[in-house]
N, C-alpha and C. Protein backbone atom coordinates (compact mmCIF):
# COMPACT_ATOMS: atom_id res chain seq x y z
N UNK A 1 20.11 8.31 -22.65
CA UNK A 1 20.53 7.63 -21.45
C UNK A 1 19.31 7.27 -20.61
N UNK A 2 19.48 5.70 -19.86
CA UNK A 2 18.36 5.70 -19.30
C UNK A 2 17.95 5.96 -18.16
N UNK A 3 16.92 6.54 -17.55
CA UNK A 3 16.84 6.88 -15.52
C UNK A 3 16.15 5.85 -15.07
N UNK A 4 16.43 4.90 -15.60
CA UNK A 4 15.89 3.72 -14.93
C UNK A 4 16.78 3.64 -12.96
N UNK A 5 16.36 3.69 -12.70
CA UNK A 5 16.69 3.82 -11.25
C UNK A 5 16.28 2.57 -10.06
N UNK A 6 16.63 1.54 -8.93
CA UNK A 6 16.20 1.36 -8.27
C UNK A 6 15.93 1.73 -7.08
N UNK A 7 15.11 2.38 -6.60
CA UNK A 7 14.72 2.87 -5.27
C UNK A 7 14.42 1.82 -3.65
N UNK A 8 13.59 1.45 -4.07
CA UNK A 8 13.45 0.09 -2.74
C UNK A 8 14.03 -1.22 -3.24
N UNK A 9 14.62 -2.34 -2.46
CA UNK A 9 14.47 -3.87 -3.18
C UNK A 9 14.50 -4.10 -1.04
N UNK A 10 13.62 -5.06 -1.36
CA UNK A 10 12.76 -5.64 0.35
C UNK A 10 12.48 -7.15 -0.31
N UNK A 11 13.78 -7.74 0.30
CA UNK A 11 13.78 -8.98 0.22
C UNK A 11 13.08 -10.24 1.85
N UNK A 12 11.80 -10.44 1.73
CA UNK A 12 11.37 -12.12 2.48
C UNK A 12 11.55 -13.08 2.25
N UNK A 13 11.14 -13.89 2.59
CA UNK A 13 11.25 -15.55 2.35
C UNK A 13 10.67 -16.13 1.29
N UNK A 14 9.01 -15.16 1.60
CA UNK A 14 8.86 -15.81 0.16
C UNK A 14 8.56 -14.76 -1.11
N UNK A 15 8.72 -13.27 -0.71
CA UNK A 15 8.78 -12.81 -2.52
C UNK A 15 9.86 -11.21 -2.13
N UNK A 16 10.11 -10.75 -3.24
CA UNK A 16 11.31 -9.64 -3.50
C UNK A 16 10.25 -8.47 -3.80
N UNK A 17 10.47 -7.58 -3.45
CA UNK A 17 9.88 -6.63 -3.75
C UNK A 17 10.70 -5.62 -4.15
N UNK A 18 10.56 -4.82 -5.38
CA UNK A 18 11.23 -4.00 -6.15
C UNK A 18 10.45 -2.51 -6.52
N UNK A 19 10.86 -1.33 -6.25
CA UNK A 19 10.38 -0.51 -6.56
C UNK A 19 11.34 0.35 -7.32
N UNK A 20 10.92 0.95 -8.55
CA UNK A 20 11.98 1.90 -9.15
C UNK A 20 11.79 2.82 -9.72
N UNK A 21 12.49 3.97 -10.64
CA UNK A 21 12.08 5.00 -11.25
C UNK A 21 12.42 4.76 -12.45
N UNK A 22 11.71 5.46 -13.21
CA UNK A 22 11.41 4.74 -15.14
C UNK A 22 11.60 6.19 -15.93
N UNK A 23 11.46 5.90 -16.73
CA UNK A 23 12.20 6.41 -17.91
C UNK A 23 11.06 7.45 -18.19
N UNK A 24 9.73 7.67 -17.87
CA UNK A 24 8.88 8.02 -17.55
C UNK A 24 8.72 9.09 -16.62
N UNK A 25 9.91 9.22 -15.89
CA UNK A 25 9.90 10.18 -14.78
C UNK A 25 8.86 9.66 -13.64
N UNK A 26 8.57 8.89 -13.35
CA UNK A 26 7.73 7.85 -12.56
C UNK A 26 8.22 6.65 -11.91
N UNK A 27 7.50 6.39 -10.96
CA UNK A 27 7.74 5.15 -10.37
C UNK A 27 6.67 3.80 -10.20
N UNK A 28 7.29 2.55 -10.77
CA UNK A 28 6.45 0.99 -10.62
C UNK A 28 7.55 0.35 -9.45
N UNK A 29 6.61 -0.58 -9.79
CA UNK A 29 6.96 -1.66 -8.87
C UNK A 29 6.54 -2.94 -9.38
N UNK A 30 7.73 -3.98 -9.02
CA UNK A 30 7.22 -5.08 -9.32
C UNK A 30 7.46 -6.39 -7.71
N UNK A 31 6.71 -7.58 -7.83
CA UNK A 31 6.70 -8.29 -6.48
C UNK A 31 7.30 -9.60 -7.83
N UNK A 32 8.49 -10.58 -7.24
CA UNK A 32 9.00 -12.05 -7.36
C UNK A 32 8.30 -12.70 -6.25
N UNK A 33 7.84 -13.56 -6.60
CA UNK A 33 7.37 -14.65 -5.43
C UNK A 33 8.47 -16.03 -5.58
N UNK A 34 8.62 -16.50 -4.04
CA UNK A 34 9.98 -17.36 -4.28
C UNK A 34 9.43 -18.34 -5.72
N UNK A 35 8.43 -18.61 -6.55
CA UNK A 35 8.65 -19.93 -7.60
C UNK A 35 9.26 -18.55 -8.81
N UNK A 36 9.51 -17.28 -8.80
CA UNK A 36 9.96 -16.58 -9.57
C UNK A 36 8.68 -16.20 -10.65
N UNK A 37 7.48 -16.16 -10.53
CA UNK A 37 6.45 -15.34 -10.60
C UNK A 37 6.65 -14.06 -10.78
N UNK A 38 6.56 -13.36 -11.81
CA UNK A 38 6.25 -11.68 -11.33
C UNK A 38 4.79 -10.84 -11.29
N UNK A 39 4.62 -10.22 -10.30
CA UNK A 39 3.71 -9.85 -9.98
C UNK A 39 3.63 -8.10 -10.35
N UNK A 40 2.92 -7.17 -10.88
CA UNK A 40 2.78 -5.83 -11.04
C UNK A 40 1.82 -5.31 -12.18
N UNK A 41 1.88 -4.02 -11.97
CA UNK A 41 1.22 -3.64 -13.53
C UNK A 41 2.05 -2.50 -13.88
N UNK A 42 1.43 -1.74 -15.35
CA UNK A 42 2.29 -0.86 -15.83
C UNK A 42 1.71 0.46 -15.49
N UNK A 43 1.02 0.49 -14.22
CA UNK A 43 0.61 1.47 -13.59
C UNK A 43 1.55 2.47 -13.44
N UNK A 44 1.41 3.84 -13.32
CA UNK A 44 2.92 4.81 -12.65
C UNK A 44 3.04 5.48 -11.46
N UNK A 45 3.66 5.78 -10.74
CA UNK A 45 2.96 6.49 -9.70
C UNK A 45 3.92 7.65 -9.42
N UNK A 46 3.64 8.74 -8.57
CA UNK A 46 4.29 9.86 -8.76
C UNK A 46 5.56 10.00 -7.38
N UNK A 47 5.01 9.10 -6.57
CA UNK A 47 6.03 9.09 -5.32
C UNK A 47 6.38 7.56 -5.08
N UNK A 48 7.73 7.82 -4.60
CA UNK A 48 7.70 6.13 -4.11
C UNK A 48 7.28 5.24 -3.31
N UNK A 49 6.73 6.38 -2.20
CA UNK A 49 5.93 5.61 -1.37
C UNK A 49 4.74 5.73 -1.85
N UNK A 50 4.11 5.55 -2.75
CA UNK A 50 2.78 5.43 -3.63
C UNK A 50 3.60 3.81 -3.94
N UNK A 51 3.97 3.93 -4.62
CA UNK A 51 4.80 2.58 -5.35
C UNK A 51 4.51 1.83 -4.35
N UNK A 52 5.32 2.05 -3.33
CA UNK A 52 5.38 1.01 -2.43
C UNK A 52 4.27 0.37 -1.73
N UNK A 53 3.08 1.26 -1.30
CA UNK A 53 2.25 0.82 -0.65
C UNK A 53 1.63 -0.06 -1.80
N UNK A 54 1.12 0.42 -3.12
CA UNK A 54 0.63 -0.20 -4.06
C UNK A 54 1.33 -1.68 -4.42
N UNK A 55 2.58 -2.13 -4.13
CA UNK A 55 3.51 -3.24 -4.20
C UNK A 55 3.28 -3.76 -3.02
N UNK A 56 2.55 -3.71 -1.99
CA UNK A 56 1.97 -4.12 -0.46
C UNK A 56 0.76 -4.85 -0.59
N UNK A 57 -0.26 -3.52 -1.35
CA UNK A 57 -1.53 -4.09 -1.58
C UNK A 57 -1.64 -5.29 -2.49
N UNK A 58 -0.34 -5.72 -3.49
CA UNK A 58 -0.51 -6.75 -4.40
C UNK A 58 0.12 -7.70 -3.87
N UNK A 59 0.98 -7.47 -2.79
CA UNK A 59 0.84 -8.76 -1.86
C UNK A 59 0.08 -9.57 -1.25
N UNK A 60 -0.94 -8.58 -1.05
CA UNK A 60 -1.97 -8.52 -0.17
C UNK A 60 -3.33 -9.46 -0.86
N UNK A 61 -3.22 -9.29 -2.19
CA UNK A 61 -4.02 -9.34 -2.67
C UNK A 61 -4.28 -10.63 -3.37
N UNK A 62 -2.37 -10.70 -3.63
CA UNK A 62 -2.32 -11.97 -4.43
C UNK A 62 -2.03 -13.15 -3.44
N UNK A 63 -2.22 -12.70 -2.00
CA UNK A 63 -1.73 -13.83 -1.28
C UNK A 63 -0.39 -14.11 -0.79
N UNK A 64 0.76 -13.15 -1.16
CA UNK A 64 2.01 -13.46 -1.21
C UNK A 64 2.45 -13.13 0.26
C-alpha cells in the first residue's frame, strides 16, 4: 500500500505548490508554474516544513 500522502497544496496566480509524503517515509515537493512546467528535485527531506521552505527557495530561484 502506498503512503504517498499530500501535506501542503498553496495555490497563486502564477504556480501551485505541492508538498507531500513518499513512500520513502519522507517528504518532496514539487512547484507547477501557470504554462504547467514542473519544477523540483528528487531531493527528501525529513520535515515538512523543510519541504516547504526548500519549494520557496525554488521559487525563488527559478523566478516563479
Amino acid at each position: 500500500m502506498s503512503s504517498f500522502r499530500v501535506h501542503s497544496l498553496i495555490v497563486c496566480p502564477k504556480h501551485l505548490l505541492l508538498v507531500f509524503y513518499t513512500d520513502r517515509r519522507a517528504y518532496q515537493f514539487r512547484v507547477v508554474n501557470n504554462q504547467g512546467k514542473i519544477f523540483g528535485t528528487t531531493e527528501i527531506f525529513y520535515t515538512e516544513n523543510a519541504a516547504e521552505n526548500a519549494a520557496r527557495k525554488c521559487l525563488v530561484e527559478q523566478n516563479l
